[in-house]
C-alpha atoms as a PDB file:
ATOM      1  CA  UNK A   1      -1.178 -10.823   1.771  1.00  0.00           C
ATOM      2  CA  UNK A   2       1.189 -11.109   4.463  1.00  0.00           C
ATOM      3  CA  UNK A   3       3.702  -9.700   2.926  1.00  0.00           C
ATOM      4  CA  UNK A   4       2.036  -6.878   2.252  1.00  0.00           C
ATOM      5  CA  UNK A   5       1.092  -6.136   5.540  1.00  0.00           C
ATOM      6  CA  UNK A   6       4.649  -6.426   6.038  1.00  0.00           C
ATOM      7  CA  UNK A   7       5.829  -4.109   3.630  1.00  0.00           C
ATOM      8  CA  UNK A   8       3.197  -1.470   4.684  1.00  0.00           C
ATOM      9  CA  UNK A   9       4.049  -1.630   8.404  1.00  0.00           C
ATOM     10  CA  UNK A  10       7.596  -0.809   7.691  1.00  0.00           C
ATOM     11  CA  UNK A  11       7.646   1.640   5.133  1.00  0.00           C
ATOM     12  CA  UNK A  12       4.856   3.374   7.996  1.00  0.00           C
ATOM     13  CA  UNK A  13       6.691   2.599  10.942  1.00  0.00           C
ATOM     14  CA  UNK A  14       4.091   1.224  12.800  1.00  0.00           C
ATOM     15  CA  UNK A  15       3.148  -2.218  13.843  1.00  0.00           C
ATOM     16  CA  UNK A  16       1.678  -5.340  11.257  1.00  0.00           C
ATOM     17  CA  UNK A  17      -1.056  -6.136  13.725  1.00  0.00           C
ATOM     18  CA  UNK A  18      -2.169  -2.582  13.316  1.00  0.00           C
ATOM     19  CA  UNK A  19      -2.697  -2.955   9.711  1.00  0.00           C
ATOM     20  CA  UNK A  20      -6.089  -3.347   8.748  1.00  0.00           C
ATOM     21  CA  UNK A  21      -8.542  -2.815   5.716  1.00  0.00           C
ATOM     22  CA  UNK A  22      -9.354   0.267   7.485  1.00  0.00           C
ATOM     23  CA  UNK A  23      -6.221   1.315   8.120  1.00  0.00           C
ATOM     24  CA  UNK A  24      -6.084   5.326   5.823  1.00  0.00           C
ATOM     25  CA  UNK A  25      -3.845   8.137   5.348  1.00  0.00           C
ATOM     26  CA  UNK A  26      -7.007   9.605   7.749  1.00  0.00           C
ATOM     27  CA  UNK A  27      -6.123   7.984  10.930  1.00  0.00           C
ATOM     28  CA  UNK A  28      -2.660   7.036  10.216  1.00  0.00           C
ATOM     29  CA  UNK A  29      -0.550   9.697  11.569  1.00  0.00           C
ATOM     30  CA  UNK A  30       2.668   8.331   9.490  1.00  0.00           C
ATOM     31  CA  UNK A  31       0.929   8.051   6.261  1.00  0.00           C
ATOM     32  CA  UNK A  32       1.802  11.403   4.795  1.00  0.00           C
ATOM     33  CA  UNK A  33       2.228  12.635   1.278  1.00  0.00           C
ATOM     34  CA  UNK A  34       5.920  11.644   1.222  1.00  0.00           C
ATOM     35  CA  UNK A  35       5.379   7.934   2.773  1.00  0.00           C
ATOM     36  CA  UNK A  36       2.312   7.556   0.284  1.00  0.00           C
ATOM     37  CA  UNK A  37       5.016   8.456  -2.298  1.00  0.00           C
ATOM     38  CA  UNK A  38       7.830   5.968  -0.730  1.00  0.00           C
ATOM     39  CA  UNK A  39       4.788   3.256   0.051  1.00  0.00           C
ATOM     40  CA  UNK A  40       4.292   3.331  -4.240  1.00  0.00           C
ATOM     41  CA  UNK A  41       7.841   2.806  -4.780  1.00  0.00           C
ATOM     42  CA  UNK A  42       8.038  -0.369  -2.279  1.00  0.00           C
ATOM     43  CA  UNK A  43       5.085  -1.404  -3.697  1.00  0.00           C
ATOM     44  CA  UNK A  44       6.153  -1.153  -7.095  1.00  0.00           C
ATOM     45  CA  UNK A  45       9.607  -3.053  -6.355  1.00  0.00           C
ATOM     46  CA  UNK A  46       8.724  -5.712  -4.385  1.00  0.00           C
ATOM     47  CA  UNK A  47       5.357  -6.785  -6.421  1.00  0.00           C
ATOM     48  CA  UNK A  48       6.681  -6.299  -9.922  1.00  0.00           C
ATOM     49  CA  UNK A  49       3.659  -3.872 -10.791  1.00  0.00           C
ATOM     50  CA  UNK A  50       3.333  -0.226 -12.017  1.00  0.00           C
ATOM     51  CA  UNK A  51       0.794   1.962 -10.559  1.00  0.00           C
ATOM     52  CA  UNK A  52      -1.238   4.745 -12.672  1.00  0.00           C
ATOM     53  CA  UNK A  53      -1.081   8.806 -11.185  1.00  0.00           C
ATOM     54  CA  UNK A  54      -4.931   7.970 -10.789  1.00  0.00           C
ATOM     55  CA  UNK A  55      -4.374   4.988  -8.654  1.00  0.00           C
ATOM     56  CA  UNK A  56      -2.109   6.709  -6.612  1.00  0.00           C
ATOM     57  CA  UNK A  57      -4.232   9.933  -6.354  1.00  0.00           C
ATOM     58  CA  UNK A  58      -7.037   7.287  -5.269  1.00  0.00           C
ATOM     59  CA  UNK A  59      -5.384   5.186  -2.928  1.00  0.00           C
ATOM     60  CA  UNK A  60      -6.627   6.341   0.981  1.00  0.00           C
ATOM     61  CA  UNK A  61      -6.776   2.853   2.055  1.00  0.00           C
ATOM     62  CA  UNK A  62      -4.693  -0.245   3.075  1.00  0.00           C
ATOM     63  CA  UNK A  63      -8.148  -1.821   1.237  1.00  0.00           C
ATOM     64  CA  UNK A  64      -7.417   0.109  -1.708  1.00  0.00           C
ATOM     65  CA  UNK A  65      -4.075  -1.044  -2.247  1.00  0.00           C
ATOM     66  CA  UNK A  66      -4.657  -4.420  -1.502  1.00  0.00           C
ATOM     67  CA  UNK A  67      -7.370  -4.497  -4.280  1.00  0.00           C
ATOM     68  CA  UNK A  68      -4.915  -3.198  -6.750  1.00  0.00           C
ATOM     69  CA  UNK A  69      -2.231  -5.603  -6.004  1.00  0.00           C
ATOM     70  CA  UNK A  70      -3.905  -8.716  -5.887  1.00  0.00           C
ATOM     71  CA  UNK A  71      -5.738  -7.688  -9.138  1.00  0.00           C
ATOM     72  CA  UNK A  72      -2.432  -6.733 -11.230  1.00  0.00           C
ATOM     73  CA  UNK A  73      -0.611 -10.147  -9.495  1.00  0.00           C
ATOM     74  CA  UNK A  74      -3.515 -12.153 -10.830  1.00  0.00           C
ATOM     75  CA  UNK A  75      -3.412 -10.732 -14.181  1.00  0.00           C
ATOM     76  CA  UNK A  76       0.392 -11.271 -14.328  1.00  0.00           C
ATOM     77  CA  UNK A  77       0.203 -14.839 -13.713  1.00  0.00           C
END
């Protein structure tokens, strides 16, 4: 998941080491709606997937999006 941590320090501007399970749109200053939107669309791109409005409505944590991404990669394999 390395690469996700990578993807979701850039697209937030802030550093990989601070990205944790805990890391939220609550205490992540950068995380706002539009970055949640752009965050989707890297997401989207770089893991081949296709998120529902109700995951992205749902979605306050880096947990929560690293659930859904290693669940749709392992289904895709």
């Amino acid at each position: 998941m390395t690469e996700l941590k990578k993807l979701f320090a850039r697209v937030l501007d802030i550093n990989e080491q601070d990205v944790t399970e805990e890391t939220s749109r609550e205490n992540t200053e950068k995380w706002d709606s539009f970055n949640h939107l752009l965050l989707i669309n890297e997401l989207e791109k770089e893991f081949n997937i296709r998120f529902t409005m109700e995951e992205v409505e749902k979605i306050k944590t880096f947990k929560d999006i690293k659930k859904i991404v290693t669940n749709r990669s392992a289904k895709n394999e």
